[in-house]
C-alpha atoms as a PDB file:
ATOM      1  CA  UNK A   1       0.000   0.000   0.000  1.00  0.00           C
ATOM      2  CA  UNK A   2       3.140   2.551  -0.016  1.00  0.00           C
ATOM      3  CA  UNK A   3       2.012   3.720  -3.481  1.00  0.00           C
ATOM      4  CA  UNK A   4      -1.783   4.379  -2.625  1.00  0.00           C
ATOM      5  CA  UNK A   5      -2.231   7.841  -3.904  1.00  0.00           C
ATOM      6  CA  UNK A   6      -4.993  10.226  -2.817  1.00  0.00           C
ATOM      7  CA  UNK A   7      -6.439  12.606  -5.318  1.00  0.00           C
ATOM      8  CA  UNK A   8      -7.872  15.967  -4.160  1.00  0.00           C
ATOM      9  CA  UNK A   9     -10.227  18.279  -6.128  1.00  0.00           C
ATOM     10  CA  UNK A  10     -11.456  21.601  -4.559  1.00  0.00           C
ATOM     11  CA  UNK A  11     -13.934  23.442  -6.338  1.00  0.00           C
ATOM     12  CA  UNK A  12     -17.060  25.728  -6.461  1.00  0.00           C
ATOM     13  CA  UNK A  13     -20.320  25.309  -8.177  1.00  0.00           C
ATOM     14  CA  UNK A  14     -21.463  27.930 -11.149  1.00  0.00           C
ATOM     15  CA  UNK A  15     -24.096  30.534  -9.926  1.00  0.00           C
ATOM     16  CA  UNK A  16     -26.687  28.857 -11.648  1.00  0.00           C
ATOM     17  CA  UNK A  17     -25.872  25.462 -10.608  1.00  0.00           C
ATOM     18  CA  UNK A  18     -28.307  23.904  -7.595  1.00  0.00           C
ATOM     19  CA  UNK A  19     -27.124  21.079  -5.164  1.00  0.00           C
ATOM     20  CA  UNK A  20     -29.592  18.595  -7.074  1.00  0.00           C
ATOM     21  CA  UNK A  21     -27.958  19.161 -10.756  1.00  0.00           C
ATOM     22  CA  UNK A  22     -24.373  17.929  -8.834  1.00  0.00           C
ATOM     23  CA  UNK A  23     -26.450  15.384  -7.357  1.00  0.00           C
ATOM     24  CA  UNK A  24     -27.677  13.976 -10.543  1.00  0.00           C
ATOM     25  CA  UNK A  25     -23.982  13.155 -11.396  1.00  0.00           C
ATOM     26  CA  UNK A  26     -22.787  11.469  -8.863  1.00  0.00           C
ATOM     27  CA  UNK A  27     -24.237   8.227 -10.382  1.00  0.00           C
ATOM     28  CA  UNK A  28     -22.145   8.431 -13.587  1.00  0.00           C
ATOM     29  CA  UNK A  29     -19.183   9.777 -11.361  1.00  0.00           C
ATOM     30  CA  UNK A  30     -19.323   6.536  -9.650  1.00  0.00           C
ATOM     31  CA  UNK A  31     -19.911   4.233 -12.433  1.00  0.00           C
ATOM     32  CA  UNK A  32     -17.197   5.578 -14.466  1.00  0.00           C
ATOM     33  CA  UNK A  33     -14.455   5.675 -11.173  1.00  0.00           C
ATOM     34  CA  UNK A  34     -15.779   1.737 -10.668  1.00  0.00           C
ATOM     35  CA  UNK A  35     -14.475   0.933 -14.327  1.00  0.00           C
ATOM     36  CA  UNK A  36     -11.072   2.500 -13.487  1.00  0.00           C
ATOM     37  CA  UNK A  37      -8.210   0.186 -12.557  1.00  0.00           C
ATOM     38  CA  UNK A  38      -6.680   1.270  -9.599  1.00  0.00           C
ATOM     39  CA  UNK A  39     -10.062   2.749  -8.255  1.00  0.00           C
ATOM     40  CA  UNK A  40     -10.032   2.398  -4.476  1.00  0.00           C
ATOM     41  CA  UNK A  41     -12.515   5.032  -2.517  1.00  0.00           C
ATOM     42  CA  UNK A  42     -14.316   8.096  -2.972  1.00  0.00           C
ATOM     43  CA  UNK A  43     -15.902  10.823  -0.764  1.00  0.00           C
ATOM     44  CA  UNK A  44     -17.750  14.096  -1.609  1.00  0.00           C
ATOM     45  CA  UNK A  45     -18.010  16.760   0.878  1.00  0.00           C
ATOM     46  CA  UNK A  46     -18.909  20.415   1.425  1.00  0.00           C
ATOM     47  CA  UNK A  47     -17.153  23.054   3.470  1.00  0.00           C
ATOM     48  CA  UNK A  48     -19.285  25.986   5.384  1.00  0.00           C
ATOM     49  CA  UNK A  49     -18.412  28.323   2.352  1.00  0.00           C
ATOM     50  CA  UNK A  50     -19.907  25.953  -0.208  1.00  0.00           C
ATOM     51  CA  UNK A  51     -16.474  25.068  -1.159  1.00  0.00           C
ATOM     52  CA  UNK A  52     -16.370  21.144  -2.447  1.00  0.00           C
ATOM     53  CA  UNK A  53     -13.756  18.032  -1.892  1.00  0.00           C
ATOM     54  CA  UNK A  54     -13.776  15.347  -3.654  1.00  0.00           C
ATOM     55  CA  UNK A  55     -11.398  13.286  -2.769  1.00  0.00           C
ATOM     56  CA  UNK A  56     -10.760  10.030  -4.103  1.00  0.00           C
ATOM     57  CA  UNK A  57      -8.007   7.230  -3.487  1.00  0.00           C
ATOM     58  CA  UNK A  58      -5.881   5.351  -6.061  1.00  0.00           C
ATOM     59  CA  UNK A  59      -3.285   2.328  -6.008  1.00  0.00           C
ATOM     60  CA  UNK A  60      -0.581   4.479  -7.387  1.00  0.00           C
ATOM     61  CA  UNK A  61      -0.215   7.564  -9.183  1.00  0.00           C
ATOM     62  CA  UNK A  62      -0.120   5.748 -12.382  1.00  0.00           C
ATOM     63  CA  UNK A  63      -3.567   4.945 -12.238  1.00  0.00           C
ATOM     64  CA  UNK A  64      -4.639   8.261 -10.941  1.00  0.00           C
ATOM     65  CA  UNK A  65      -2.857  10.006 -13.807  1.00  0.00           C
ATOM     66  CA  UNK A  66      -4.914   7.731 -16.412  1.00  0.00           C
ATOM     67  CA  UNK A  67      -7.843   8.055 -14.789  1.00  0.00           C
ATOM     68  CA  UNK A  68      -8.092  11.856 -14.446  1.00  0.00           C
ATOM     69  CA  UNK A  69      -7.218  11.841 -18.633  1.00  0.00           C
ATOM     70  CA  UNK A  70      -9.969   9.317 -18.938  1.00  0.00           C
ATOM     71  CA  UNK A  71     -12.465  11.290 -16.909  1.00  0.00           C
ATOM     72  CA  UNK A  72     -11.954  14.623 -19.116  1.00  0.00           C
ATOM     73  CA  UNK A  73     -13.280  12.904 -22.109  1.00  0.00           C
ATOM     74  CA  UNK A  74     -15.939  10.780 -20.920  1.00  0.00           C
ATOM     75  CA  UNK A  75     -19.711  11.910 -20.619  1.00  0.00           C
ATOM     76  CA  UNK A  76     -19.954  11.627 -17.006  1.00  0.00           C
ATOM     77  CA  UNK A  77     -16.733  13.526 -16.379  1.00  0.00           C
ATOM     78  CA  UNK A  78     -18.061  16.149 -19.165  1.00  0.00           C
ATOM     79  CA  UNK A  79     -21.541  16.280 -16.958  1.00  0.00           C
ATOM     80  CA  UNK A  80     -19.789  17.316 -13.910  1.00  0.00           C
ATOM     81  CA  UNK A  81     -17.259  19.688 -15.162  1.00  0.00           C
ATOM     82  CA  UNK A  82     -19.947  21.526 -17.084  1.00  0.00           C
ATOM     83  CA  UNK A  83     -21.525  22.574 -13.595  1.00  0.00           C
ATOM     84  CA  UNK A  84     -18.271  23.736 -11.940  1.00  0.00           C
ATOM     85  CA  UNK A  85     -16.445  27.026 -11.937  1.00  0.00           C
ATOM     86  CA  UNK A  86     -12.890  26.304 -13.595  1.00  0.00           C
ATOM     87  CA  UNK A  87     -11.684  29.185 -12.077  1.00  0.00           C
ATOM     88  CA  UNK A  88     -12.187  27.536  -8.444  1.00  0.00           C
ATOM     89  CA  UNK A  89     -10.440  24.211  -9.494  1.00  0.00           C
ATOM     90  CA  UNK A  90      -7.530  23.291  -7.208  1.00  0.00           C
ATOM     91  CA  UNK A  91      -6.447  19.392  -8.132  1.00  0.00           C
ATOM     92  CA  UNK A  92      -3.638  17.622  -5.708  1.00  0.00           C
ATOM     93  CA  UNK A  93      -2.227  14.114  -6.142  1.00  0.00           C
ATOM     94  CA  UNK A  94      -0.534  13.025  -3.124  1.00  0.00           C
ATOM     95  CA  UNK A  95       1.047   9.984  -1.981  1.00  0.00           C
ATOM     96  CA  UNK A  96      -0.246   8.252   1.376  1.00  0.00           C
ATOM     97  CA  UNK A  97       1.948   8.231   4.225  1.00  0.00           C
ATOM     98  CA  UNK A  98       0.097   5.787   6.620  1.00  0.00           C
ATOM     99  CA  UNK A  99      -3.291   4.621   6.676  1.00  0.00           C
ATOM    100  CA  UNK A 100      -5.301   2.426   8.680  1.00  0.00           C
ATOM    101  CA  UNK A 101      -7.766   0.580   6.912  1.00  0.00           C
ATOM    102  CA  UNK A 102     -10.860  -0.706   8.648  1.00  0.00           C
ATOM    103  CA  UNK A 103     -13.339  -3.613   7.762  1.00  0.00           C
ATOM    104  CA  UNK A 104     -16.252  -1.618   8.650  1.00  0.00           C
ATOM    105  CA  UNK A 105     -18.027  -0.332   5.277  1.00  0.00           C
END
């Protein structure tokens, strides 16, 4: 597990984007990250200032790297960048130090 990689993406909505539109992607999101070798976790959350993190973990940073190319050009990563404000976009790939995995889901 020394090359698990965790990808970060920070970003804001568009103005004229509601909570329910992002909703409506998470579904593809998913589906697509699920077909991705090297796919190991991913969480969505929100900050107090609407800011979002999704954060997602990989095997290594090879297959973080192929994914994120992937995920440009595919409909469900097309969906969810259409909604966000690519001026807000802060992306970090960083390599785990330690983790402690549990088998509670």
């Amino acid at each position: 597990m020394k090359d698990t990689v965790i990808e970060m993406v920070s970003y804001q909505l568009k103005e004229s984007v509601n909570k329910e539109q992002l909703a409506a992607t998470h579904e593809k999101v998913n589906a697509f990250l699920h077909e991705q070798q090297g796919f190991m976790y991913r969480s969505l959350s929100e900050d107090d200032k609407g800011l979002l993190f999704d954060v997602v973990y990989w095997q290594d940073m090879a297959t973080a790297k192929a994914a994120g190319d992937a995920f440009m050009a595919h409909p469900a990563g097309q969906s969810l960048m259409a909604l966000i404000d690519e001026q807000s976009v802060t992306m970090r790939h960083m390599p785990v130090l330690t983790q402690t995995p549990t088998e509670c889901q």
